[in-house]
N, C-alpha and C. Protein backbone atom coordinates (compact mmCIF):
# COMPACT_ATOMS: atom_id res chain seq x y z
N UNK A 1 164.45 -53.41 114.81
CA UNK A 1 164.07 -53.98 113.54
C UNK A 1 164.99 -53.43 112.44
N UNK A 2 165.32 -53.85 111.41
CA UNK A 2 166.38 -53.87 110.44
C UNK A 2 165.91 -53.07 109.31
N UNK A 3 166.18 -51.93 109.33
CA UNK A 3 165.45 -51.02 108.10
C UNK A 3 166.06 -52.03 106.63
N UNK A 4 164.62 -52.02 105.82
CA UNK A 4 165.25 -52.54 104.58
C UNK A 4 164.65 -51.55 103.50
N UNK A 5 165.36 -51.97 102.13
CA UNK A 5 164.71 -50.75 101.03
C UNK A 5 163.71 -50.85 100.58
N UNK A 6 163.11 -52.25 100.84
CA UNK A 6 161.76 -52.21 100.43
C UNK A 6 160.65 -52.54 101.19
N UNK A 7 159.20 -52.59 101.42
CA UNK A 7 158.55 -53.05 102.22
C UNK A 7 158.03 -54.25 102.15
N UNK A 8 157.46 -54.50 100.40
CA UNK A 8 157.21 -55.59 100.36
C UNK A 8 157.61 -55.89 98.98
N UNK A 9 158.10 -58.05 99.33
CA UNK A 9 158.93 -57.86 97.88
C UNK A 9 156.78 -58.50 97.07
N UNK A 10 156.64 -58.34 96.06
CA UNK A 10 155.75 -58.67 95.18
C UNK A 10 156.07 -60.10 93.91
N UNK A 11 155.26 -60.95 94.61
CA UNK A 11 155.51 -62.61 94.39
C UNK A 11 154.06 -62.78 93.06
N UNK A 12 154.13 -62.74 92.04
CA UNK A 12 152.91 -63.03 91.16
C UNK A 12 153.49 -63.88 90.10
N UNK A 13 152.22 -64.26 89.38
CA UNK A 13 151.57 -64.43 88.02
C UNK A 13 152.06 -63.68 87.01
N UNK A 14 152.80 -63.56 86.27
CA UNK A 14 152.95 -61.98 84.69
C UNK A 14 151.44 -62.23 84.16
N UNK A 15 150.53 -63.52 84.58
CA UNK A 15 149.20 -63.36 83.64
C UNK A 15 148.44 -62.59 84.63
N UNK A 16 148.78 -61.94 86.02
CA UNK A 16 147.94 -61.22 86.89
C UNK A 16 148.43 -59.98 86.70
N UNK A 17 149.05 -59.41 85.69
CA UNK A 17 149.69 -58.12 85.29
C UNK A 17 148.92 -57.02 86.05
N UNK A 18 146.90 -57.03 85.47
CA UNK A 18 146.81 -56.22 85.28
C UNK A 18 146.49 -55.74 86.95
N UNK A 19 145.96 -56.70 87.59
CA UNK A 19 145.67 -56.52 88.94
C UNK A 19 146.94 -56.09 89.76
N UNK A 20 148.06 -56.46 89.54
CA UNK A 20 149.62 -56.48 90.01
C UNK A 20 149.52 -54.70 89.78
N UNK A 21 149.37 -54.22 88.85
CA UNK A 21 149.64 -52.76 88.60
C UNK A 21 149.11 -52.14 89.42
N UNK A 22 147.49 -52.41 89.54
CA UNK A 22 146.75 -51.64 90.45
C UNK A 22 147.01 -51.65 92.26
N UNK A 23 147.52 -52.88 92.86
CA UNK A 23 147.88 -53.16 93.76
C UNK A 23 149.42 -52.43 94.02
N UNK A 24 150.33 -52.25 93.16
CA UNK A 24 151.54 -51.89 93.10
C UNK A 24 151.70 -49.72 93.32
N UNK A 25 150.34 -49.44 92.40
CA UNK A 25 149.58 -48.39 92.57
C UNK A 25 149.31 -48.23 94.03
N UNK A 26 148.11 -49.00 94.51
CA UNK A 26 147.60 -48.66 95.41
C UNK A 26 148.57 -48.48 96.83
N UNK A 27 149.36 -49.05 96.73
CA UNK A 27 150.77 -49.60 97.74
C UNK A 27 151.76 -48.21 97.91
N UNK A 28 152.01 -47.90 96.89
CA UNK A 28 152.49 -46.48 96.73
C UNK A 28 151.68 -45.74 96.68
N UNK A 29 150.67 -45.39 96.78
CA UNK A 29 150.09 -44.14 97.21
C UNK A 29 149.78 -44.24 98.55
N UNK A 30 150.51 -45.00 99.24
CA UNK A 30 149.98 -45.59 101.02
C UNK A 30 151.47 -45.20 101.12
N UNK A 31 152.39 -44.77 100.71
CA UNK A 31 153.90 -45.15 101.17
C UNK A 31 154.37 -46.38 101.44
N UNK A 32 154.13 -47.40 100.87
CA UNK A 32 154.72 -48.34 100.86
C UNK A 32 155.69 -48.82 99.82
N UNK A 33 156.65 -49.03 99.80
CA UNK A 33 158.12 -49.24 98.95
C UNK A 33 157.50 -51.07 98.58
N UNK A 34 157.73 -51.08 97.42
CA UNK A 34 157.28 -52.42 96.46
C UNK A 34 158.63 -52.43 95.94
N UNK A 35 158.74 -54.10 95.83
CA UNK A 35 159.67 -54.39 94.83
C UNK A 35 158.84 -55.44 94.31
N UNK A 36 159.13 -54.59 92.76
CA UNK A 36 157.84 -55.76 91.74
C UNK A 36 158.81 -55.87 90.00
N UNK A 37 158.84 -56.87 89.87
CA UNK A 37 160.18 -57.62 88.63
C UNK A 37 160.09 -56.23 87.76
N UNK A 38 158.61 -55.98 87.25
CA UNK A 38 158.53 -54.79 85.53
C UNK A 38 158.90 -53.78 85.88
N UNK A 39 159.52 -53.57 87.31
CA UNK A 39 160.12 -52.17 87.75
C UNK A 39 161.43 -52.11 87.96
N UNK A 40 161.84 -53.46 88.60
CA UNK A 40 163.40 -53.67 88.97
C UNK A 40 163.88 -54.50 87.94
N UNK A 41 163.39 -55.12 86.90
CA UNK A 41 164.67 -55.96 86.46
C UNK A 41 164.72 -55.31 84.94
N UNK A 42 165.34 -54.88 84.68
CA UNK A 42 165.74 -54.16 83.33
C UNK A 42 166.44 -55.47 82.33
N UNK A 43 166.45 -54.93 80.53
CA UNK A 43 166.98 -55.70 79.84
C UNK A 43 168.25 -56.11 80.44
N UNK A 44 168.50 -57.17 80.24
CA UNK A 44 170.84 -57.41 80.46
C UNK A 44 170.73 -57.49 81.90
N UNK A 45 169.69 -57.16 82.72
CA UNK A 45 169.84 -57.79 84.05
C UNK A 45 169.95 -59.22 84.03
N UNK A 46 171.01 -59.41 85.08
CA UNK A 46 170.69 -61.12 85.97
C UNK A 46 169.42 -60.97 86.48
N UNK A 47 168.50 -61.95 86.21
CA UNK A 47 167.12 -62.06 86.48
C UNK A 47 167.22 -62.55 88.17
N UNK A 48 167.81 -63.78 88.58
CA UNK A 48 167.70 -63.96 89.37
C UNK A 48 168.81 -63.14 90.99
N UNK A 49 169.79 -62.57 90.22
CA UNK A 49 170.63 -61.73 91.14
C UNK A 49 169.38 -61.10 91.46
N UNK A 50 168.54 -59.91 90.69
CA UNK A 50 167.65 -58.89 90.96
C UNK A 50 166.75 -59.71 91.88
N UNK A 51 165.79 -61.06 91.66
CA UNK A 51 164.78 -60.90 92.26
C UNK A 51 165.65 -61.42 94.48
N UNK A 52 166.84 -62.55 94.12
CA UNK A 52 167.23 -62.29 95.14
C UNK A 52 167.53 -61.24 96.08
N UNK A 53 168.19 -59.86 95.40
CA UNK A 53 168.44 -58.98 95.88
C UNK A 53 166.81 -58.51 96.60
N UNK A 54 165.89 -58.34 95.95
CA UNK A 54 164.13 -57.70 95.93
C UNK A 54 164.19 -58.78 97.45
N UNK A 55 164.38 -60.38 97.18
CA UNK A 55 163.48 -60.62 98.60
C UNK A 55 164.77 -60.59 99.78
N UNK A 56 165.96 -60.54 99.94
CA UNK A 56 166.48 -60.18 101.05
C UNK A 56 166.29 -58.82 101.48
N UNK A 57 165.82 -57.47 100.76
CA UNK A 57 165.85 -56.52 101.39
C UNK A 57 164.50 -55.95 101.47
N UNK A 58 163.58 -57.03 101.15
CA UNK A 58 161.80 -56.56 101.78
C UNK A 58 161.70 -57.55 102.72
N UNK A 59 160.58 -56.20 103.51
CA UNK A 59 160.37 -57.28 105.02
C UNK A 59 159.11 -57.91 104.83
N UNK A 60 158.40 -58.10 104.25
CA UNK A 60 157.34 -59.25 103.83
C UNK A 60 157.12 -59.71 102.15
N UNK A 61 156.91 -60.54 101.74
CA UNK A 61 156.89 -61.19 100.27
C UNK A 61 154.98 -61.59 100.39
N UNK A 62 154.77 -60.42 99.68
CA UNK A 62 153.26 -61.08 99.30
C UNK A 62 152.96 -61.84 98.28
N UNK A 63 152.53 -63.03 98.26
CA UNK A 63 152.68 -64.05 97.50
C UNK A 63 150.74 -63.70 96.75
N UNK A 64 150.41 -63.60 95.54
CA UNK A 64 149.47 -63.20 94.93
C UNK A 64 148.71 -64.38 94.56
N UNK A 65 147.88 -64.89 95.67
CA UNK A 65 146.91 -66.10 95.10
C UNK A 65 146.10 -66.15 93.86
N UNK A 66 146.41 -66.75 92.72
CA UNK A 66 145.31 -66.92 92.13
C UNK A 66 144.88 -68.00 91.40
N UNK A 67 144.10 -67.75 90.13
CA UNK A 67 143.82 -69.25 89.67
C UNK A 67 145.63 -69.52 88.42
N UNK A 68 146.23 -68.34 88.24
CA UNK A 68 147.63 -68.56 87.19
C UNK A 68 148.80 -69.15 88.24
N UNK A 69 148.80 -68.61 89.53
CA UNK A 69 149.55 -69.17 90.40
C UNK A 69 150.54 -70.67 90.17
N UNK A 70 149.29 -71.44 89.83
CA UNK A 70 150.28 -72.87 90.20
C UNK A 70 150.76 -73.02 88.49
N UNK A 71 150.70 -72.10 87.21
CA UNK A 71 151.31 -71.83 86.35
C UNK A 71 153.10 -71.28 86.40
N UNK A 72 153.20 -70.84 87.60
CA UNK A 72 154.49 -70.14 87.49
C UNK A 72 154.76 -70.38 88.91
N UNK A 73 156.25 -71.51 88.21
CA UNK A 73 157.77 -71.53 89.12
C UNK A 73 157.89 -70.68 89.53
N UNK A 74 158.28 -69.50 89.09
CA UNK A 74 159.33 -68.26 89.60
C UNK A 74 158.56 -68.35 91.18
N UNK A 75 157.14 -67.99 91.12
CA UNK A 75 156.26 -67.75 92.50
C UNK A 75 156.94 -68.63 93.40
N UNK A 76 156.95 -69.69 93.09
CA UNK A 76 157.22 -71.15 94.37
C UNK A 76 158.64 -70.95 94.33
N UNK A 77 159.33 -70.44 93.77
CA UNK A 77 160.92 -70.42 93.51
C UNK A 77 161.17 -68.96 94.91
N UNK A 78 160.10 -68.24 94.72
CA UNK A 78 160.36 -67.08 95.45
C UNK A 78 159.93 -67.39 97.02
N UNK A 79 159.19 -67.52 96.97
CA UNK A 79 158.34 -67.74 98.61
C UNK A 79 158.89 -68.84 99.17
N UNK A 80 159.28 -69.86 98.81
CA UNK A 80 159.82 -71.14 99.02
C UNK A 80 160.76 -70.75 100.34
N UNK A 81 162.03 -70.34 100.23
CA UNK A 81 162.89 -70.39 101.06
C UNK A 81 162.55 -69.29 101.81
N UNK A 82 161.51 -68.34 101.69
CA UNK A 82 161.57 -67.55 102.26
C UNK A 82 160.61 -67.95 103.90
N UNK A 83 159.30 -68.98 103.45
CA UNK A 83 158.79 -70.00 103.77
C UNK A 83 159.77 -70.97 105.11
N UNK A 84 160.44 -71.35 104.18
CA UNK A 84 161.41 -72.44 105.20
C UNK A 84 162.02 -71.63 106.33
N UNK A 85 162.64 -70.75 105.91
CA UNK A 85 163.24 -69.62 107.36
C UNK A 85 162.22 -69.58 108.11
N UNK A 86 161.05 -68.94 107.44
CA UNK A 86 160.11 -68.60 108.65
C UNK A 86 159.57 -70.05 109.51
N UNK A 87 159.35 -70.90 108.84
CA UNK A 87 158.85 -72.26 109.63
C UNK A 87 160.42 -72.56 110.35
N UNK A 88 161.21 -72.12 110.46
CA UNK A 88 162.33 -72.82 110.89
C UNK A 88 162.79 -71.93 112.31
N UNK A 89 161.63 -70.74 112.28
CA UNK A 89 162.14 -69.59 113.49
C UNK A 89 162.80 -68.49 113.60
N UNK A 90 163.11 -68.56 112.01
CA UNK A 90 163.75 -66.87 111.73
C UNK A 90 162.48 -66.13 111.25
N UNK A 91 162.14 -65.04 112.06
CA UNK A 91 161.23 -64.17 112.22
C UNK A 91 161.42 -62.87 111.45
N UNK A 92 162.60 -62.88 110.78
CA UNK A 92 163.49 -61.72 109.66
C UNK A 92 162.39 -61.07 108.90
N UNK A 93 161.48 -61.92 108.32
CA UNK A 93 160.25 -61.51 107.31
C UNK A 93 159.52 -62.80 107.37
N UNK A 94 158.16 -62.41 106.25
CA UNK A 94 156.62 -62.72 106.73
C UNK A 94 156.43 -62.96 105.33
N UNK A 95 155.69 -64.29 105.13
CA UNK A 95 155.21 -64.66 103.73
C UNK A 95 153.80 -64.30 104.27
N UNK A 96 153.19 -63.50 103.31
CA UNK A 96 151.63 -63.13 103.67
C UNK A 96 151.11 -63.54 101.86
N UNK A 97 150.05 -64.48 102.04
CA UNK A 97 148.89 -64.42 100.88
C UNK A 97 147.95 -63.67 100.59
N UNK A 98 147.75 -63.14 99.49
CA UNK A 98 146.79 -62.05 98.81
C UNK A 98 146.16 -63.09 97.90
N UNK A 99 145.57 -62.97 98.18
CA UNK A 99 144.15 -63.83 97.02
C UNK A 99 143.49 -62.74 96.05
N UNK A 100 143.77 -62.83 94.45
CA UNK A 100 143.46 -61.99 93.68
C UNK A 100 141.86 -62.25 92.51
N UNK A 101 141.80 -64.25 92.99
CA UNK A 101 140.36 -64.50 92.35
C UNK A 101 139.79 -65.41 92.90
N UNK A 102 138.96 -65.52 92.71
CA UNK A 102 138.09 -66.73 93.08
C UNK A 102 138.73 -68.16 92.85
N UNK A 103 139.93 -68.02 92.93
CA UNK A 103 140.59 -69.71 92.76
C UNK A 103 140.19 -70.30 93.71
N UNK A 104 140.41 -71.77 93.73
CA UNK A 104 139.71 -72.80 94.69
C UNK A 104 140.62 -73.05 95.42
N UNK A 105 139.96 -73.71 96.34
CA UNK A 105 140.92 -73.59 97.43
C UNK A 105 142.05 -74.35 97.38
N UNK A 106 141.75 -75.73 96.56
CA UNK A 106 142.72 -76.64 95.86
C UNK A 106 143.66 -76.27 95.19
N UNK A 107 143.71 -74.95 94.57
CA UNK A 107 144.56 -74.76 94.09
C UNK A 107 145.72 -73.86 94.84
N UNK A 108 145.42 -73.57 96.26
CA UNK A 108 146.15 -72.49 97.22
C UNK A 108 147.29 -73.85 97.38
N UNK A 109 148.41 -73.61 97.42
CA UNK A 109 149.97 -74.13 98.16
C UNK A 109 149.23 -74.80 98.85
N UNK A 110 149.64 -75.84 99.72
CA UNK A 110 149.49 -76.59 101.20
C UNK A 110 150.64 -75.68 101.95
N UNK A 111 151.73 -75.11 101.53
CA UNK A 111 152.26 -74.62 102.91
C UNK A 111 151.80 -72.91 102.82
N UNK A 112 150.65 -72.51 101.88
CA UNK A 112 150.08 -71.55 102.32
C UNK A 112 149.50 -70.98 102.64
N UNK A 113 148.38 -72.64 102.36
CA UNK A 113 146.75 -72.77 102.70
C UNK A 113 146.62 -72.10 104.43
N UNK A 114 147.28 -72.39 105.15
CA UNK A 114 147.12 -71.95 106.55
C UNK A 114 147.33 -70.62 107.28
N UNK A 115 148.11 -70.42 106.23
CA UNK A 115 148.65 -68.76 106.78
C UNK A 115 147.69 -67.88 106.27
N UNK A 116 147.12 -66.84 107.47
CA UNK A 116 146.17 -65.96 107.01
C UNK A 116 146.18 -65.22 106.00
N UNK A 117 144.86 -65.02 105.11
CA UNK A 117 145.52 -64.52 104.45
C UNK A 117 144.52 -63.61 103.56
N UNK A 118 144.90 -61.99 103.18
CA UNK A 118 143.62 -61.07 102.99
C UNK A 118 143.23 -61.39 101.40
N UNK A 119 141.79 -60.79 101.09
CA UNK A 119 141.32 -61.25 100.02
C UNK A 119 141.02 -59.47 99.32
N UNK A 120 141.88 -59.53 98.07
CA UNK A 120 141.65 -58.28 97.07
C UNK A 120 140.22 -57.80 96.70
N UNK A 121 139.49 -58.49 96.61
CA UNK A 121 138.01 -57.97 96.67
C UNK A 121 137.32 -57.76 97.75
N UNK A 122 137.81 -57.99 98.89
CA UNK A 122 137.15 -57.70 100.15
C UNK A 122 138.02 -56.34 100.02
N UNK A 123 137.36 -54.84 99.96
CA UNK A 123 138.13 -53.90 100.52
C UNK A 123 138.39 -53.78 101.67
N UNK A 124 137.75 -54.31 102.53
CA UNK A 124 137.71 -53.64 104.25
C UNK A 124 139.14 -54.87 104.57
N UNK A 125 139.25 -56.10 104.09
CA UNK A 125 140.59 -56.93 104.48
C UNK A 125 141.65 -56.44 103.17
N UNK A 126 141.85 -55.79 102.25
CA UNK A 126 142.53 -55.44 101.70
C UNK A 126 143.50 -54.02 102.34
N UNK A 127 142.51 -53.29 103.13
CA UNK A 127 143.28 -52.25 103.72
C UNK A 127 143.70 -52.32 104.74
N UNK A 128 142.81 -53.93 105.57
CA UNK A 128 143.51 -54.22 106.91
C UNK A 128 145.10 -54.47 106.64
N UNK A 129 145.16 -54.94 105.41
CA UNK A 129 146.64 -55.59 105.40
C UNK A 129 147.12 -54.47 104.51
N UNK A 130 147.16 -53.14 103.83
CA UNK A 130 147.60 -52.28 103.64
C UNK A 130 148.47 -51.41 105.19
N UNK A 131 147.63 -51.82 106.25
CA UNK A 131 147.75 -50.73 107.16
C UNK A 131 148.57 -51.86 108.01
N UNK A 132 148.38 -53.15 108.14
CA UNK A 132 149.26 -54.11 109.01
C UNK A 132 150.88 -53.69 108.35
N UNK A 133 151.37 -53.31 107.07
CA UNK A 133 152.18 -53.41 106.14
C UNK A 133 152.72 -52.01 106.70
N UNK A 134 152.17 -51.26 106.57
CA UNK A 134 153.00 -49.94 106.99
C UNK A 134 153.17 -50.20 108.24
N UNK A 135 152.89 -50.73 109.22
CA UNK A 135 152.80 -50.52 110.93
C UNK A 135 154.32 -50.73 110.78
């Protein structure tokens, strides 16, 4: 397997800030290496050099379900191709969904509605996929 610098790249909402922090928290105090934009992309950065760089060198992109989700491109801009590789048989990395509210189900992707996927208020599936993440 291909050591990369990060573990997981972090796909959100800026209106899910505050939950993003605590999750970004909780991730690092597990040893897990995050790449999350309010950490890596500084003023005078290329926005999109940085977040490309973030998802070629994490081995899963957790994509942050919620009800702001289908508010923000950048999300579908990020997971998108990362998406197509994996449906296409490159097994390189793993789009995994985190569900952060009670959004409906209507509002989940169709290509993400299917892929399993853990729920932030369930603690006991929040740490299953803390601990799937480090394995």
């Amino acid at each position: 397997m291909n050591l990369r610098e990060f573990d997981v790249f972090l796909s959100h909402s800026s209106a899910d800030k505050s939950a993003i922090e605590k999750i970004v928290s909780d991730f690092k105090k597990e040893g897990i290496k995050v790449w999350v934009d309010h950490e890596q992309i500084n003023f005078g950065d290329n926005i999109t050099n940085k977040i490309e760089y973030g998802l070629k060198n994490s081995k899963f992109i957790i994509v942050t379900l919620s009800k702001n989700l289908g508010k923000s491109n950048w999300c579908r801009a990020e997971y998108g191709p990362i998406l197509n590789k994996e449906y296409g048989g490159n097994n390189d990395k793993k789009v995994i969904p985190l569900k952060l509210d009670n959004c409906p189900d209507e509002d989940i992707p169709y290509l993400l509605y299917d892929k399993k996927r853990a729920d932030y208020s369930n603690k006991e599936e929040y740490m299953s996929l803390i601990k799937y993440i480090k394995e």
